[in-house]
N, C-alpha and C. Protein backbone atom coordinates (compact mmCIF):
# COMPACT_ATOMS: atom_id res chain seq x y z
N UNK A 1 -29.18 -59.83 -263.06
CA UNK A 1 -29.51 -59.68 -264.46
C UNK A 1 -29.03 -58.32 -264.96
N UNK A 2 -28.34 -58.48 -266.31
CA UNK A 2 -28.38 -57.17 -266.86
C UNK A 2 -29.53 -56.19 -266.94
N UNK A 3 -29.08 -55.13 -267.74
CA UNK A 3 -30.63 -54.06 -267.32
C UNK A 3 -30.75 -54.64 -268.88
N UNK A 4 -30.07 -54.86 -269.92
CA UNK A 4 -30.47 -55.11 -271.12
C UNK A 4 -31.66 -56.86 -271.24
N UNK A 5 -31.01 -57.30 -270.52
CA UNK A 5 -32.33 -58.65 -270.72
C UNK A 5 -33.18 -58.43 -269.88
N UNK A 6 -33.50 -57.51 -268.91
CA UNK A 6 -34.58 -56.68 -268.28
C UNK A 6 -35.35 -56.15 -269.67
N UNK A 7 -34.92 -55.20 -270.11
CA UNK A 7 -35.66 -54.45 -271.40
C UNK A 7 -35.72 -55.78 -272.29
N UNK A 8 -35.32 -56.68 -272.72
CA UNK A 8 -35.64 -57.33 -273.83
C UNK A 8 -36.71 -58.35 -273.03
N UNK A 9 -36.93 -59.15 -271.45
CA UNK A 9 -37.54 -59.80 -271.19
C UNK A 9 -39.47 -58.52 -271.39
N UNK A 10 -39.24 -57.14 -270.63
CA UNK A 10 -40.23 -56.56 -270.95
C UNK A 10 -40.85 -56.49 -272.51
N UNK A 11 -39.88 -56.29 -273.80
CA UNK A 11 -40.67 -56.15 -274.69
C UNK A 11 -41.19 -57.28 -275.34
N UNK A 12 -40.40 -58.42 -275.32
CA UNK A 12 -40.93 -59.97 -275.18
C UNK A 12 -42.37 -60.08 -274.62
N UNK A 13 -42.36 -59.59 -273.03
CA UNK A 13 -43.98 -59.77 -272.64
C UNK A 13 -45.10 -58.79 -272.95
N UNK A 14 -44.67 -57.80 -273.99
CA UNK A 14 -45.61 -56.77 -274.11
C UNK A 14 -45.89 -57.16 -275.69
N UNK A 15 -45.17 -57.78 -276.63
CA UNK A 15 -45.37 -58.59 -277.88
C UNK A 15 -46.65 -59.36 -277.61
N UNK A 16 -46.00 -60.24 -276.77
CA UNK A 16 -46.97 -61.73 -276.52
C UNK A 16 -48.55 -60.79 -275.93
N UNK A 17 -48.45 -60.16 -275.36
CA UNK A 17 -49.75 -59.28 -274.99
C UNK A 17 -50.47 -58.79 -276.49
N UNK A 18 -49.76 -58.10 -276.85
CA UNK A 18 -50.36 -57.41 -278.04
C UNK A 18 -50.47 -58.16 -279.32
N UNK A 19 -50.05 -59.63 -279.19
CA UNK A 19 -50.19 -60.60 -280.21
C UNK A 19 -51.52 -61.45 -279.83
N UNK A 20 -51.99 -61.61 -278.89
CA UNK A 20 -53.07 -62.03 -278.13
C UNK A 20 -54.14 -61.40 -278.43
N UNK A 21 -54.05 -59.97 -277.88
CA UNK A 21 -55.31 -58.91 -278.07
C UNK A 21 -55.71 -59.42 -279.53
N UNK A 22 -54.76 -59.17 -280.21
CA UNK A 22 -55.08 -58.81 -281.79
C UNK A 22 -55.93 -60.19 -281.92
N UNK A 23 -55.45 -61.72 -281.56
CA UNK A 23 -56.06 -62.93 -281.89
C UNK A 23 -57.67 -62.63 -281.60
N UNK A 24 -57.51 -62.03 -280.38
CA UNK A 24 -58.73 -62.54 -279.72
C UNK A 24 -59.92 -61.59 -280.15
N UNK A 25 -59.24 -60.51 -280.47
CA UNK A 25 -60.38 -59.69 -281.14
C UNK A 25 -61.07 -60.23 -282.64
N UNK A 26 -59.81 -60.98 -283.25
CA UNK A 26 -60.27 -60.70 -284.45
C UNK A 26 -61.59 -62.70 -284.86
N UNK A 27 -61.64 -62.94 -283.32
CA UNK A 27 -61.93 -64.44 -282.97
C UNK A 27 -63.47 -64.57 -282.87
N UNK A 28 -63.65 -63.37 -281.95
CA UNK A 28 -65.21 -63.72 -281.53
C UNK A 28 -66.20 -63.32 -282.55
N UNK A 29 -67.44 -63.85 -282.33
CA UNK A 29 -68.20 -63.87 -282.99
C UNK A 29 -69.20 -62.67 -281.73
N UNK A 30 -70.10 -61.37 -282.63
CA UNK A 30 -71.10 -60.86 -281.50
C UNK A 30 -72.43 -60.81 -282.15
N UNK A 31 -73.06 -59.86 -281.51
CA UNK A 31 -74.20 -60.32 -281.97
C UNK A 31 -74.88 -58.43 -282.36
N UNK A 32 -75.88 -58.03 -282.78
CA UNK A 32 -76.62 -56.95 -283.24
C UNK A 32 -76.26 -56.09 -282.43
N UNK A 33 -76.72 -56.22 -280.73
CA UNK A 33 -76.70 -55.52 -279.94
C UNK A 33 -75.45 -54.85 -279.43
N UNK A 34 -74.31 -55.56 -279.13
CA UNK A 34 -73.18 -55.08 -279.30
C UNK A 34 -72.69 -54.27 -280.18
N UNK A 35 -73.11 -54.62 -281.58
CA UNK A 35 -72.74 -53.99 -282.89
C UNK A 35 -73.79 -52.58 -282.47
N UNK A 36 -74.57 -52.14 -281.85
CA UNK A 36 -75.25 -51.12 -281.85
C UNK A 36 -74.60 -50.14 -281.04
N UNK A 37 -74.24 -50.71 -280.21
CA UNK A 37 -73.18 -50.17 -278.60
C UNK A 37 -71.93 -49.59 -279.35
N UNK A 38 -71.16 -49.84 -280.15
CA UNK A 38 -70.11 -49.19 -280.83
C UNK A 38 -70.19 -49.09 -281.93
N UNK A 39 -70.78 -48.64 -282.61
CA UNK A 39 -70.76 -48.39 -284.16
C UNK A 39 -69.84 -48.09 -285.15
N UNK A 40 -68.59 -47.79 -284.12
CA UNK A 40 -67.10 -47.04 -284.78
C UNK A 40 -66.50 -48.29 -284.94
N UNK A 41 -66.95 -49.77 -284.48
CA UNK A 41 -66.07 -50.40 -284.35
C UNK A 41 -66.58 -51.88 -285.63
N UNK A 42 -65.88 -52.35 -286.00
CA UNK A 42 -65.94 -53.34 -286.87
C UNK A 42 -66.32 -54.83 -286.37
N UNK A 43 -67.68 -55.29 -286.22
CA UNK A 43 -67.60 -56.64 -285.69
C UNK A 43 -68.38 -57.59 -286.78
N UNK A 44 -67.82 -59.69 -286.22
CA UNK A 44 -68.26 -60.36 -286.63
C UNK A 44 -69.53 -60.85 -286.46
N UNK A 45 -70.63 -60.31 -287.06
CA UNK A 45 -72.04 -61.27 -286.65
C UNK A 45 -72.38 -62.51 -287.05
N UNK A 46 -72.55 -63.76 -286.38
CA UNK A 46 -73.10 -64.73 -287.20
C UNK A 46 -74.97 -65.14 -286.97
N UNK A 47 -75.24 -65.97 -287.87
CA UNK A 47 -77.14 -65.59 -287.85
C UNK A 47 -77.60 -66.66 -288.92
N UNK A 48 -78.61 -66.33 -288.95
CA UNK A 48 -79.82 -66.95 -290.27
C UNK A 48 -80.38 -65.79 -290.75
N UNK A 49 -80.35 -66.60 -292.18
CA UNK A 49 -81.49 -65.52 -292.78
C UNK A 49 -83.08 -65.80 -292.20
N UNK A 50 -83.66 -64.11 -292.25
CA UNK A 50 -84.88 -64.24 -292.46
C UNK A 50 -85.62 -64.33 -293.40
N UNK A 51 -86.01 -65.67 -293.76
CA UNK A 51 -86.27 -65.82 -294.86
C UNK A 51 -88.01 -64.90 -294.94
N UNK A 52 -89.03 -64.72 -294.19
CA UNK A 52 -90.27 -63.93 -293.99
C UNK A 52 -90.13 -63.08 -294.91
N UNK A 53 -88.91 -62.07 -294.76
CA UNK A 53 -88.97 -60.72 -295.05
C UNK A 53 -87.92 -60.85 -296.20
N UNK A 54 -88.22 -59.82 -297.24
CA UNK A 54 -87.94 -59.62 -298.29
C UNK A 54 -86.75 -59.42 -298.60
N UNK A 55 -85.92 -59.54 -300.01
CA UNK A 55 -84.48 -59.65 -300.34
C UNK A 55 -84.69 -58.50 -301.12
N UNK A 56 -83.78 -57.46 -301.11
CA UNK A 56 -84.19 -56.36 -302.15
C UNK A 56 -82.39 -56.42 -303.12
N UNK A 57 -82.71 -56.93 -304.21
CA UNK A 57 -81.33 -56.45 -305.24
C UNK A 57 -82.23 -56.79 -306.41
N UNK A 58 -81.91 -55.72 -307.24
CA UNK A 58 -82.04 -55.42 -308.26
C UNK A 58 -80.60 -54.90 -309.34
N UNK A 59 -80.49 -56.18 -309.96
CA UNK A 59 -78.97 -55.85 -311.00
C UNK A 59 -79.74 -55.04 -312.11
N UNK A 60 -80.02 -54.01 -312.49
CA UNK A 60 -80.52 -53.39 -313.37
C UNK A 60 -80.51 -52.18 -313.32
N UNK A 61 -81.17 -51.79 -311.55
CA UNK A 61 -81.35 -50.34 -311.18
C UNK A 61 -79.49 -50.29 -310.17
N UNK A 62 -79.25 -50.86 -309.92
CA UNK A 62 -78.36 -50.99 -308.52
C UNK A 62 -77.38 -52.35 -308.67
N UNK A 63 -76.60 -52.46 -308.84
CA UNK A 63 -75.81 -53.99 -309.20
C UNK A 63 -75.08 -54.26 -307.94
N UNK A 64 -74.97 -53.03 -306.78
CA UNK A 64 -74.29 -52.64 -305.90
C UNK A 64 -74.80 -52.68 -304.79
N UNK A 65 -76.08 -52.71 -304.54
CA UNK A 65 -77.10 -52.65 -303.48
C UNK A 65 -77.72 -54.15 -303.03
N UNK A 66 -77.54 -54.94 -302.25
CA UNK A 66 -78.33 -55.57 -301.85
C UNK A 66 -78.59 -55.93 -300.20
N UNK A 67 -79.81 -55.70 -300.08
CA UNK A 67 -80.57 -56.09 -298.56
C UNK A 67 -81.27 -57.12 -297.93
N UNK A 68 -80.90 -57.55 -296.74
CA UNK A 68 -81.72 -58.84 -296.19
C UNK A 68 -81.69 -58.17 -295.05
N UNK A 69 -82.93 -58.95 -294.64
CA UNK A 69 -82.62 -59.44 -292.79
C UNK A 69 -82.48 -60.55 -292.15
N UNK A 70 -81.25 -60.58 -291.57
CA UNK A 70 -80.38 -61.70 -290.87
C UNK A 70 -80.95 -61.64 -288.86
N UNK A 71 -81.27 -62.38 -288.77
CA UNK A 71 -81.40 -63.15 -287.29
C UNK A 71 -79.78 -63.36 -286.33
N UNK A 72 -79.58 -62.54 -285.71
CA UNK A 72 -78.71 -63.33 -284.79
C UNK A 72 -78.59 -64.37 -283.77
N UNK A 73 -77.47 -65.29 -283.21
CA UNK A 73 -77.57 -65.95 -282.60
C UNK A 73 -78.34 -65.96 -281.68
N UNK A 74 -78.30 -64.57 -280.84
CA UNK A 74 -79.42 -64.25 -280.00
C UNK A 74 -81.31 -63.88 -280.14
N UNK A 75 -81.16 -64.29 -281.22
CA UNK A 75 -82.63 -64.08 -281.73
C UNK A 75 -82.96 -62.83 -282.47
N UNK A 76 -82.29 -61.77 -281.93
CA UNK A 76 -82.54 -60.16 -282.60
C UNK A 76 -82.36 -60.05 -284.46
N UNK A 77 -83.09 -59.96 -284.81
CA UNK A 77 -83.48 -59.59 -286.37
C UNK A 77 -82.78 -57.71 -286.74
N UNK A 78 -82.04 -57.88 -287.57
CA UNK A 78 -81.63 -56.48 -288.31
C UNK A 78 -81.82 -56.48 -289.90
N UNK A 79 -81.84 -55.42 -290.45
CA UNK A 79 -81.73 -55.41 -291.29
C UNK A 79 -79.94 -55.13 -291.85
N UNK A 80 -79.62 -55.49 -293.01
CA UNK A 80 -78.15 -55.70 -293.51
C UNK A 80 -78.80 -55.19 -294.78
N UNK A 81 -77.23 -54.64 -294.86
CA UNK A 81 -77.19 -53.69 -296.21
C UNK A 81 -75.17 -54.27 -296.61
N UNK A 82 -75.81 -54.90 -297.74
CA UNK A 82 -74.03 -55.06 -298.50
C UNK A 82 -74.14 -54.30 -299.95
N UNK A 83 -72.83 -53.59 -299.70
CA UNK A 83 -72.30 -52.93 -300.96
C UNK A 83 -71.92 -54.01 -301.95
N UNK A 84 -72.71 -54.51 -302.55
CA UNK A 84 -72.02 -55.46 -303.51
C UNK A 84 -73.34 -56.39 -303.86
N UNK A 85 -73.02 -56.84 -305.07
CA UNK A 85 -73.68 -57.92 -305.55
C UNK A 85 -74.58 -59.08 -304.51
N UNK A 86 -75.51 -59.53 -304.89
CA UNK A 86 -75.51 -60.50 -304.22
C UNK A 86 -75.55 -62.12 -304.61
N UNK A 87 -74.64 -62.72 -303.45
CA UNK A 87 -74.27 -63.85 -304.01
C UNK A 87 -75.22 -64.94 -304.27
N UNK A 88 -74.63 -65.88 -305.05
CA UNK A 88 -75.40 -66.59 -305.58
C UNK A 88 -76.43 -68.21 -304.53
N UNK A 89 -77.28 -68.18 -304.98
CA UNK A 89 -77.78 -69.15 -303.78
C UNK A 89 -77.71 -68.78 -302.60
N UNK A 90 -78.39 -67.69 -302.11
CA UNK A 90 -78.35 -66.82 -301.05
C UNK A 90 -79.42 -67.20 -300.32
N UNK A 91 -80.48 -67.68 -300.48
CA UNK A 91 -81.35 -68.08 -299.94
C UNK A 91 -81.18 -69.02 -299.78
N UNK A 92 -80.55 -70.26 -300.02
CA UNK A 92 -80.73 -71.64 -299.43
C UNK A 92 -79.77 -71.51 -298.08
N UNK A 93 -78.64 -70.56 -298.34
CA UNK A 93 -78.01 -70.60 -297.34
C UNK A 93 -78.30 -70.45 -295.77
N UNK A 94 -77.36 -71.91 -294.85
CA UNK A 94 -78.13 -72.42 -293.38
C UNK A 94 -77.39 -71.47 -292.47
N UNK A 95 -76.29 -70.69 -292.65
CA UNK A 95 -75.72 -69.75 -291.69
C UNK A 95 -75.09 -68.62 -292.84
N UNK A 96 -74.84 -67.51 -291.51
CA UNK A 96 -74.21 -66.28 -292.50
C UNK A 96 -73.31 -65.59 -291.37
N UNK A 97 -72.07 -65.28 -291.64
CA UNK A 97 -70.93 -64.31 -290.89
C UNK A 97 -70.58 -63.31 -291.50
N UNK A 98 -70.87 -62.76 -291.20
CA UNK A 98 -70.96 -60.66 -291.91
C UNK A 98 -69.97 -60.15 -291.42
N UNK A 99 -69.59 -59.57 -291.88
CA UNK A 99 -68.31 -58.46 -291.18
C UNK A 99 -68.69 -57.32 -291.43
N UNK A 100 -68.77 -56.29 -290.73
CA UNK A 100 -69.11 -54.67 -290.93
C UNK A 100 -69.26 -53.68 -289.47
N UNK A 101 -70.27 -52.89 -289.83
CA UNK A 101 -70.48 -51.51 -289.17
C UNK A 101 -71.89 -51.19 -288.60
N UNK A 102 -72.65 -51.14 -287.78
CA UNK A 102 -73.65 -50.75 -287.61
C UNK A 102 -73.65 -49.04 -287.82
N UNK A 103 -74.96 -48.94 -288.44
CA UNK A 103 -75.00 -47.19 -289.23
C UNK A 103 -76.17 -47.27 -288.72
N UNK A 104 -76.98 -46.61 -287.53
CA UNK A 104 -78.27 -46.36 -287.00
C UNK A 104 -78.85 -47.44 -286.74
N UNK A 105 -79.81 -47.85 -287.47
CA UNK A 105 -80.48 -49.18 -286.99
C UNK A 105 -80.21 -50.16 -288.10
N UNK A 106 -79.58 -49.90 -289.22
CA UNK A 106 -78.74 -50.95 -290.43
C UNK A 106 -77.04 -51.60 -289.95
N UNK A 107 -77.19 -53.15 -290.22
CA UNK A 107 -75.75 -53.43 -290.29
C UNK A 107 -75.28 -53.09 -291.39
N UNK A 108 -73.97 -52.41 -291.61
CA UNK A 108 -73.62 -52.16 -292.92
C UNK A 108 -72.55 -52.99 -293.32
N UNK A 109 -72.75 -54.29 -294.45
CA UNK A 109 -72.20 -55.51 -293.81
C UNK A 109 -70.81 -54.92 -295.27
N UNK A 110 -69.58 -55.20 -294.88
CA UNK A 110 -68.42 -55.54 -295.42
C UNK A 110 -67.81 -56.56 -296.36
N UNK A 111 -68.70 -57.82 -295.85
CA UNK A 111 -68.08 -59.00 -296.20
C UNK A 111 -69.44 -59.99 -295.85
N UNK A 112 -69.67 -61.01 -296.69
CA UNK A 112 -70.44 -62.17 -296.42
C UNK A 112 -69.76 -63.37 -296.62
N UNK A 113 -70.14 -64.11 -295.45
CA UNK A 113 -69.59 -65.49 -295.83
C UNK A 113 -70.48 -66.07 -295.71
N UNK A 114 -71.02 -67.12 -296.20
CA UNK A 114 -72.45 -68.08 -295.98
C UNK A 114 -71.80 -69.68 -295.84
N UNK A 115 -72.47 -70.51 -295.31
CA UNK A 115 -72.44 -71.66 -294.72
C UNK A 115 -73.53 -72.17 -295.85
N UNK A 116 -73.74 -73.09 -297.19
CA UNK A 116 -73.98 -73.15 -297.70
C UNK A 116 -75.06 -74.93 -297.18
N UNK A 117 -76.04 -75.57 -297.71
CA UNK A 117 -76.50 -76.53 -297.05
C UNK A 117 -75.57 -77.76 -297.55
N UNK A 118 -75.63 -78.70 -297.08
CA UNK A 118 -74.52 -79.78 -297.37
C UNK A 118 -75.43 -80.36 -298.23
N UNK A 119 -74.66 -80.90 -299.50
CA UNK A 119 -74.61 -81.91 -300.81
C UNK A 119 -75.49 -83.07 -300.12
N UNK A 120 -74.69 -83.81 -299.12
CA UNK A 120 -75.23 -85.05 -298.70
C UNK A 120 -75.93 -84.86 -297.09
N UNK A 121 -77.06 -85.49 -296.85
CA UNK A 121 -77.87 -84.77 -295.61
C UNK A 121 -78.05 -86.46 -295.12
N UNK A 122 -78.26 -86.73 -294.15
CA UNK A 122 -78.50 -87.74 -293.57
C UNK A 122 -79.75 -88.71 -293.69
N UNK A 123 -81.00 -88.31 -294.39
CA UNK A 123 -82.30 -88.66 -294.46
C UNK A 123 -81.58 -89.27 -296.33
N UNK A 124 -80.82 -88.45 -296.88
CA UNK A 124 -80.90 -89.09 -297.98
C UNK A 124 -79.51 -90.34 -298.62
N UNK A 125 -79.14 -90.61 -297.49
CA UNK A 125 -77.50 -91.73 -297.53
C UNK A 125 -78.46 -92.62 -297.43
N UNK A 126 -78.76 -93.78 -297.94
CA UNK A 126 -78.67 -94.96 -297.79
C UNK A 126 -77.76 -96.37 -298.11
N UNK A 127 -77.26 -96.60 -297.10
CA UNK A 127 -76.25 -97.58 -296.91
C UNK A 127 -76.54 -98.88 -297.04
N UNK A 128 -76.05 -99.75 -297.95
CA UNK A 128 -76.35 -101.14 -297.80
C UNK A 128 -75.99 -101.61 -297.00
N UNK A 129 -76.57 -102.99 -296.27
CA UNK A 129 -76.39 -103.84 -295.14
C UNK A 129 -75.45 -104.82 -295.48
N UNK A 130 -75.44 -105.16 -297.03
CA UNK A 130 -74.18 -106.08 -297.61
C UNK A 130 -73.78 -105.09 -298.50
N UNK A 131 -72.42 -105.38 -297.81
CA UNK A 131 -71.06 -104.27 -298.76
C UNK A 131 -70.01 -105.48 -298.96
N UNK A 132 -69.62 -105.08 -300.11
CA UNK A 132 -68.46 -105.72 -300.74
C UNK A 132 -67.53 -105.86 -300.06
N UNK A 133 -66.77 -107.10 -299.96
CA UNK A 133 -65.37 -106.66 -299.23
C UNK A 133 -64.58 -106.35 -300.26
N UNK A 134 -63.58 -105.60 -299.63
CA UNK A 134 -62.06 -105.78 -301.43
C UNK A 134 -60.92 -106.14 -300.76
């Protein structure tokens, strides 16, 4: 082999490496405790709300401020702090994926995405036993 498809087979396998890392980081889902362990670092939490404990936004004093506490997969309860509004129908919502920063004992969330409850639920479909043919 040339020494040149030597160097091009190496940077080929150091691409595919560093195209990977990047997938896989940006893939998983963690949980509070992790997020406590690096705080410099940006992770995905997913969870439930706690619905118990109180929602604090106030569009009047703060349009910018709003707080919950979210449950992680693993059971651990934090409190979350998003710079931003809060969205609408926030409480019915059945899951939540945050993106942010842990700052002491607050997630300092980036981004919310909520899993909203489904339109149609299974207790309320009822299907007839005679259906039309066409």
């Amino acid at each position: 082999m040339k020494r040149i498809h030597i160097i091009a087979l190496v940077l080929i396998a150091l691409s595919i490496g560093f195209i990977i890392s990047m997938v896989s980081d940006y893939s998983q889902y963690e949980d509070f405790t992790t997020a406590k362990k690096s705080p410099d670092h940006t992770y995905q939490v997913v969870g439930t709300l706690v619905k118990e404990k109180p929602l604090q936004y106030d569009a009047l004093k703060d349009p910018n401020y709003f707080s919950f506490w979210m449950k992680d997969n693993k059971g651990q309860q934090c409190q979350v702090v998003f710079v931003g509004s809060k969205p609408q129908d926030f409480e019915r919502t059945e899951s939540i994926v945050l993106t942010g920063k842990m700052k002491g004992g607050t997630f300092m969330a980036s981004q919310i995405l909520m899993k909203c409850p489904s339109k149609y639920r299974n207790d309320q479909l009822q299907v007839s036993k005679h259906t039309a043919s066409i």
